[in-house]
C-alpha atoms as a PDB file:
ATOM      1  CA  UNK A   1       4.300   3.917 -15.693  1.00  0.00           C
ATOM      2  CA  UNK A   2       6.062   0.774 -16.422  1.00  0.00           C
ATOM      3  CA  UNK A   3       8.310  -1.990 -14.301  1.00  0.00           C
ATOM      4  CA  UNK A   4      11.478  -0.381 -14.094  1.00  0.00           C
ATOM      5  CA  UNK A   5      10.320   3.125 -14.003  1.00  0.00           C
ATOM      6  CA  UNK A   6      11.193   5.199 -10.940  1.00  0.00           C
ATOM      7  CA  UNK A   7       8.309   4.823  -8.721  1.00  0.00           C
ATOM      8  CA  UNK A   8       7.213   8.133  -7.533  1.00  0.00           C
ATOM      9  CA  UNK A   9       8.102   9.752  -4.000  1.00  0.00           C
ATOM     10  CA  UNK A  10       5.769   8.917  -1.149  1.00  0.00           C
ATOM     11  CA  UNK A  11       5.679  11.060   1.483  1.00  0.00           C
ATOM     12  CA  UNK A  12       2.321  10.671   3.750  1.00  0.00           C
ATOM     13  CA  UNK A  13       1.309  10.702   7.217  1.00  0.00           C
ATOM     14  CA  UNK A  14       0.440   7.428   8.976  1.00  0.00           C
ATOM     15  CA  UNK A  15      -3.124   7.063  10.834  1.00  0.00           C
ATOM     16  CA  UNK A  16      -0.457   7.134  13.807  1.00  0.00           C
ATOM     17  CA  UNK A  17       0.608  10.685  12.983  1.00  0.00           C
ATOM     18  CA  UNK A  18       4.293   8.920  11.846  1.00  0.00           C
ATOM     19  CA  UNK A  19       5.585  10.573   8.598  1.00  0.00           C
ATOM     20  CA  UNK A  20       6.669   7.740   5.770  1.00  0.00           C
ATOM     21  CA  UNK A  21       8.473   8.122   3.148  1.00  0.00           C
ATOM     22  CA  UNK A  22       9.133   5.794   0.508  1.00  0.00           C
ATOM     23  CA  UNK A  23      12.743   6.811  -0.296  1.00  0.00           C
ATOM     24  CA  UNK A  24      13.456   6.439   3.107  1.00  0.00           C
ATOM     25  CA  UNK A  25      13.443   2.748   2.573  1.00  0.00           C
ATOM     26  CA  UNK A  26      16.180   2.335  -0.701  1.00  0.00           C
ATOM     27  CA  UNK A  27      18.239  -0.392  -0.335  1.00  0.00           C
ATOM     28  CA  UNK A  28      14.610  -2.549   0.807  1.00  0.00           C
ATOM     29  CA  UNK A  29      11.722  -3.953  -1.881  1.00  0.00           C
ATOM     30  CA  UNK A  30       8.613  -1.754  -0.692  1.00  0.00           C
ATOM     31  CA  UNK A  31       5.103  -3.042  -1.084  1.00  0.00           C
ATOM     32  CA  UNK A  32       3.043  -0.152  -1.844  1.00  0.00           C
ATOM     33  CA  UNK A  33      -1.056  -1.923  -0.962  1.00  0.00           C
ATOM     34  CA  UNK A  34      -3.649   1.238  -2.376  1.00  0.00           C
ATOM     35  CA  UNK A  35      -6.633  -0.050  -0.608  1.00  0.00           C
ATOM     36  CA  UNK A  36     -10.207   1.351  -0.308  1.00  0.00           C
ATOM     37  CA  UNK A  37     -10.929   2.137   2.956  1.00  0.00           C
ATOM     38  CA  UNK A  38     -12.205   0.475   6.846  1.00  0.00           C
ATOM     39  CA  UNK A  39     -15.498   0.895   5.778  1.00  0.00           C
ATOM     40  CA  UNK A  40     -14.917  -1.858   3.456  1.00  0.00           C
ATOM     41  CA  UNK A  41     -15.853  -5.327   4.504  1.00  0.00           C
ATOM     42  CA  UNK A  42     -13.189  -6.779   2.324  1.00  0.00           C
ATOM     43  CA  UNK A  43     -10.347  -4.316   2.974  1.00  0.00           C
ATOM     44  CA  UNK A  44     -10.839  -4.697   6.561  1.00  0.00           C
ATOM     45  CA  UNK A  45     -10.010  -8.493   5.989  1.00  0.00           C
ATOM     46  CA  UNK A  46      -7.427  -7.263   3.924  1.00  0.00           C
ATOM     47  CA  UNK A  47      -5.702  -5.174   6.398  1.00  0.00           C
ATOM     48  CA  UNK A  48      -5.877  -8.057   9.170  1.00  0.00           C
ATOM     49  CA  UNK A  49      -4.143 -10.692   6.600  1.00  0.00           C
ATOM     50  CA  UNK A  50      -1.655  -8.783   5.517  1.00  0.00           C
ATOM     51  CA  UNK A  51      -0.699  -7.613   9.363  1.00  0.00           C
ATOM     52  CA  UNK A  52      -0.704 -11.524  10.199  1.00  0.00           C
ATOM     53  CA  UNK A  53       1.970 -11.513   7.628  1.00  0.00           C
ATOM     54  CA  UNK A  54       3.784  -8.304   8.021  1.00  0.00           C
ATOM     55  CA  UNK A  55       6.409 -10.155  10.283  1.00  0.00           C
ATOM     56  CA  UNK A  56       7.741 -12.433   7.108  1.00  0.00           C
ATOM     57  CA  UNK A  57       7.938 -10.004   4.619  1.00  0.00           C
ATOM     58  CA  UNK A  58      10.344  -7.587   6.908  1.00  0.00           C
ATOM     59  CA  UNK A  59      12.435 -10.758   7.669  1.00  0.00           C
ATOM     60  CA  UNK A  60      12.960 -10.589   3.614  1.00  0.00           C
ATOM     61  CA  UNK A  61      14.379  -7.589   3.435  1.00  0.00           C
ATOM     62  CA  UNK A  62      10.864  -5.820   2.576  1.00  0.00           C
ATOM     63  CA  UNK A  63       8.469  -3.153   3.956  1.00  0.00           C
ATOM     64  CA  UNK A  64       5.097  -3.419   3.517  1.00  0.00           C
ATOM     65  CA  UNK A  65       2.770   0.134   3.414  1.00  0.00           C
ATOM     66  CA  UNK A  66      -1.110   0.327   3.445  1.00  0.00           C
ATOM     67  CA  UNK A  67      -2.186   3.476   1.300  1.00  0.00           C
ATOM     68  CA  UNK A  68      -6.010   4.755   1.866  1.00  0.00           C
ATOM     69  CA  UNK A  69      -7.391   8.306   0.084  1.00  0.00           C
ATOM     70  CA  UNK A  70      -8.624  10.078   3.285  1.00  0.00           C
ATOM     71  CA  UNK A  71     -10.905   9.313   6.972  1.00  0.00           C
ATOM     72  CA  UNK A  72      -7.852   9.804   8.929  1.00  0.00           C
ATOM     73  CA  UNK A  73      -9.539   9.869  12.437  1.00  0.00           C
ATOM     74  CA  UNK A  74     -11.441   6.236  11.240  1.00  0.00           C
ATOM     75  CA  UNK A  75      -8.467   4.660  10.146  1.00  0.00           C
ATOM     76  CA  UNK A  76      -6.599   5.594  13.654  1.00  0.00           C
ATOM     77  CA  UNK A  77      -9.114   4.022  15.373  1.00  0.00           C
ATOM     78  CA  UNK A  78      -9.395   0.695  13.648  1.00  0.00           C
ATOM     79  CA  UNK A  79      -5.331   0.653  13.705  1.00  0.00           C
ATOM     80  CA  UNK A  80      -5.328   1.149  16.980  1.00  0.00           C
ATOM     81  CA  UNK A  81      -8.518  -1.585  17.796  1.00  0.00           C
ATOM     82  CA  UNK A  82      -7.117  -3.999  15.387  1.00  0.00           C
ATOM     83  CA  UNK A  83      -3.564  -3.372  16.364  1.00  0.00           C
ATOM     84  CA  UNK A  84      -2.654  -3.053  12.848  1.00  0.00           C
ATOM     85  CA  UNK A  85       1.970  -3.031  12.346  1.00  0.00           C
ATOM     86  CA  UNK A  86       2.045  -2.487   8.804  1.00  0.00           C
ATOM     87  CA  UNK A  87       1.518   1.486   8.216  1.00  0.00           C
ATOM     88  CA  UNK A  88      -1.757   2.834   7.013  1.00  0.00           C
ATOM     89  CA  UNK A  89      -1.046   5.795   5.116  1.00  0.00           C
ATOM     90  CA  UNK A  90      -3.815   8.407   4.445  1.00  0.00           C
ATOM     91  CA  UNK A  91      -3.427  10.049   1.035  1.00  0.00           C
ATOM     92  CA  UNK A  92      -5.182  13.300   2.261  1.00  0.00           C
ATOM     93  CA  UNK A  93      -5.721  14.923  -1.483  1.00  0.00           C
ATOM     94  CA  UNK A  94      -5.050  12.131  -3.469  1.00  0.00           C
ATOM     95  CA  UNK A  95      -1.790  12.678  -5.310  1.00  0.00           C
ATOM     96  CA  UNK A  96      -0.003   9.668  -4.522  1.00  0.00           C
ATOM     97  CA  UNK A  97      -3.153   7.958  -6.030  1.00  0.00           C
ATOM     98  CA  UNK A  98      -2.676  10.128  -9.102  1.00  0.00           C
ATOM     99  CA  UNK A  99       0.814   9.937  -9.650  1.00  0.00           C
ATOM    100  CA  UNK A 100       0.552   5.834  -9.446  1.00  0.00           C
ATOM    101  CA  UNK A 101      -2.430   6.033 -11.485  1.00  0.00           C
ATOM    102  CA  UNK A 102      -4.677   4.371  -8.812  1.00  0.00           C
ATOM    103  CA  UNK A 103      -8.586   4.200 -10.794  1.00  0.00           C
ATOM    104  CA  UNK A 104     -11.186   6.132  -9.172  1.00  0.00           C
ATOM    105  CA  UNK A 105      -8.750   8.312  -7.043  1.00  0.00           C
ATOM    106  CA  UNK A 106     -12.170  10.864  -5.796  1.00  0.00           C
ATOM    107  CA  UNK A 107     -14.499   8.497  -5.510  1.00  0.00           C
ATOM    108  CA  UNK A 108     -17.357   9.480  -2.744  1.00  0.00           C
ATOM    109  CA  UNK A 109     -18.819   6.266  -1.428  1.00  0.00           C
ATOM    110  CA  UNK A 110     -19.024   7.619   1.887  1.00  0.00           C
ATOM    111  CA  UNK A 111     -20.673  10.944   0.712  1.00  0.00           C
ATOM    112  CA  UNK A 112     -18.133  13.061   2.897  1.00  0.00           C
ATOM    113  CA  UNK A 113     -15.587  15.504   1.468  1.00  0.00           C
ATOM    114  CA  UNK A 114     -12.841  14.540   4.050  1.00  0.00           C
ATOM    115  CA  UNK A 115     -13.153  10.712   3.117  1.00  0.00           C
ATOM    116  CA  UNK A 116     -12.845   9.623  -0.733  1.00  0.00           C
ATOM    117  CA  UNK A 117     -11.963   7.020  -1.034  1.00  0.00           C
ATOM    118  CA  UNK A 118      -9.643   4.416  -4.387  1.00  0.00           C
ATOM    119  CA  UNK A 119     -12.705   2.868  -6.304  1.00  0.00           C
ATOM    120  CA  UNK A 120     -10.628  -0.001  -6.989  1.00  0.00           C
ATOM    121  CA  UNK A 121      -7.270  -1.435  -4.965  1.00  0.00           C
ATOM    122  CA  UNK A 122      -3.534  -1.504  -6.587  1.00  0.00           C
ATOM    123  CA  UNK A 123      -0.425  -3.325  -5.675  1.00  0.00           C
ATOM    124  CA  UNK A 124       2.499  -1.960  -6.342  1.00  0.00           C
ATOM    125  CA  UNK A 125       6.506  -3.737  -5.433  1.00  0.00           C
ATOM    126  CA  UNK A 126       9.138  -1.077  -5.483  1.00  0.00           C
ATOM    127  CA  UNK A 127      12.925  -2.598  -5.800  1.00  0.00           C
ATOM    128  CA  UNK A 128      15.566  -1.893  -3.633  1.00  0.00           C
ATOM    129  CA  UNK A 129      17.267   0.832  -5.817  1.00  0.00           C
ATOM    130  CA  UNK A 130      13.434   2.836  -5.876  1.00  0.00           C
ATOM    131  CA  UNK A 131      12.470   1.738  -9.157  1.00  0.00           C
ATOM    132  CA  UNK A 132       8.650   0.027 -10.212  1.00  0.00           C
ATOM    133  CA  UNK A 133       9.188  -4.086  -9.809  1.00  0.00           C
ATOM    134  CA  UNK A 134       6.044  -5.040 -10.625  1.00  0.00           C
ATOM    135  CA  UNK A 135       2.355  -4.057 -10.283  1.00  0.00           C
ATOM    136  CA  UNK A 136      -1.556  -4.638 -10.637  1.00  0.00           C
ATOM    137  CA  UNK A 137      -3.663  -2.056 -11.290  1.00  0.00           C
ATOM    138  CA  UNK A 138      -7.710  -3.397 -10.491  1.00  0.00           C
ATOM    139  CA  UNK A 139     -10.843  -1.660 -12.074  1.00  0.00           C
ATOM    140  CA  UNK A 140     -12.292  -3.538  -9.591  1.00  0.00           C
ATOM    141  CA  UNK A 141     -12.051  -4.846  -5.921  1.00  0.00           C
ATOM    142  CA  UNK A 142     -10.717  -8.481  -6.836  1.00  0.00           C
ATOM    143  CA  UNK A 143      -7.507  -9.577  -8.255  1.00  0.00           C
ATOM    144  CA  UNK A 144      -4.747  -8.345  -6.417  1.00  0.00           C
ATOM    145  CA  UNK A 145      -1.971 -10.542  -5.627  1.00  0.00           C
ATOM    146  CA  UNK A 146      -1.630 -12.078  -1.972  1.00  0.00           C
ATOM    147  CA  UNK A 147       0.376 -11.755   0.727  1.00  0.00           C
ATOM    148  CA  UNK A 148       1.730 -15.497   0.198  1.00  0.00           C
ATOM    149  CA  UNK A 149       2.460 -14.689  -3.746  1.00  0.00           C
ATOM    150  CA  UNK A 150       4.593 -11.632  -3.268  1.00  0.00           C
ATOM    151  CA  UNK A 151       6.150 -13.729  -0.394  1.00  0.00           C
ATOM    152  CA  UNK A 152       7.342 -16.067  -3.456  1.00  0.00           C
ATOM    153  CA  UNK A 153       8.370 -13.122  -5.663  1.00  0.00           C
ATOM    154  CA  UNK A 154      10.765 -12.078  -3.141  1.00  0.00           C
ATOM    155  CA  UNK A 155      12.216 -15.105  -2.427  1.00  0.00           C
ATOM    156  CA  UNK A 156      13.100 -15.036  -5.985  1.00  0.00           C
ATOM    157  CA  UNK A 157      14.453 -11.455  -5.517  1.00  0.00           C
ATOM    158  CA  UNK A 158      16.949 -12.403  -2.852  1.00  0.00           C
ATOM    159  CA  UNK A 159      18.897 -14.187  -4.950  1.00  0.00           C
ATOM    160  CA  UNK A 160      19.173 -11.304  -7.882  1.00  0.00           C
ATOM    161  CA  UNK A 161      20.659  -8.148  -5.492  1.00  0.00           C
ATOM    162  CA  UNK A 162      16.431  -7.894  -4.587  1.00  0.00           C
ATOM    163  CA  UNK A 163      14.657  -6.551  -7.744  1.00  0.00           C
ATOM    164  CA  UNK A 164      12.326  -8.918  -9.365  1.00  0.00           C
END
């Protein structure tokens, strides 16, 4: 895939039991987060900061979705401890992963069948007309852009009919 590509349909239940889908929200940038799991020490901290700024990016015209391979019945529970607003969708067998080209889409860290897990974490921003903004693709767990610095890229995007 490439920026400007049509980013592929997402359609996922939420660890809330909500359907999403990602051409539900044309007309809005979509921040697509593929994150590792709540086992993770660094993708729980992950989840919290980008909650604490979940607020801002829907007050720019933008949705932000949390994307995690499988564990459904841990990830309702720490949405529901952690009170967690942005979605956290559960890519039961992985083909969202695949068709976005996520790296290590079956991985097994936690040795169960029912919970693989993304080896590494992708970012992807989806323009308002459904097409591929921008993205990072990781081969490892650092690297990803912030909450703060996609903030600034869609500042920039409100002033050009919001595609970046």
């Amino acid at each position: 895939m490439q920026n400007g590509d049509p980013a592929p349909e997402v359609d996922l239940v939420d660890a809330r039991g909500n359907r999403w889908r990602l051409s539900s929200h044309r007309g809005k940038m979509v921040i697509l987060h593929f994150c590792r799991g709540e086992y993770c020490p660094t993708t729980r901290g992950e989840f919290s900061h980008w909650d604490c700024f979940s607020h801002l990016f829907s007050k720019n015209n933008c949705e932000v979705a949390l994307i995690v391979r499988g564990g459904r019945q841990e990830h309702a529970k720490f949405v529901e401890d952690f009170r967690i607003r942005p979605p956290l969708l559960i890519d039961e067998d992985g083909a969202v992963g695949e068709a976005y080209g996520i790296y290590g889409v079956h991985d097994t860290d936690m040795g169960r069948n029912d919970y693989k897990n993304y080896t590494a974490p992708a970012v992807y921003l989806i323009d308002a007309e459904g097409n591929i903004s921008c993205f990072w693709l990781l081969s490892g767990p650092r690297g990803r852009p912030s909450p703060e610095c996609l903030l600034g890229i869609l500042a920039y995007a409100r002033h050009n009919a919001w595609k970046y």
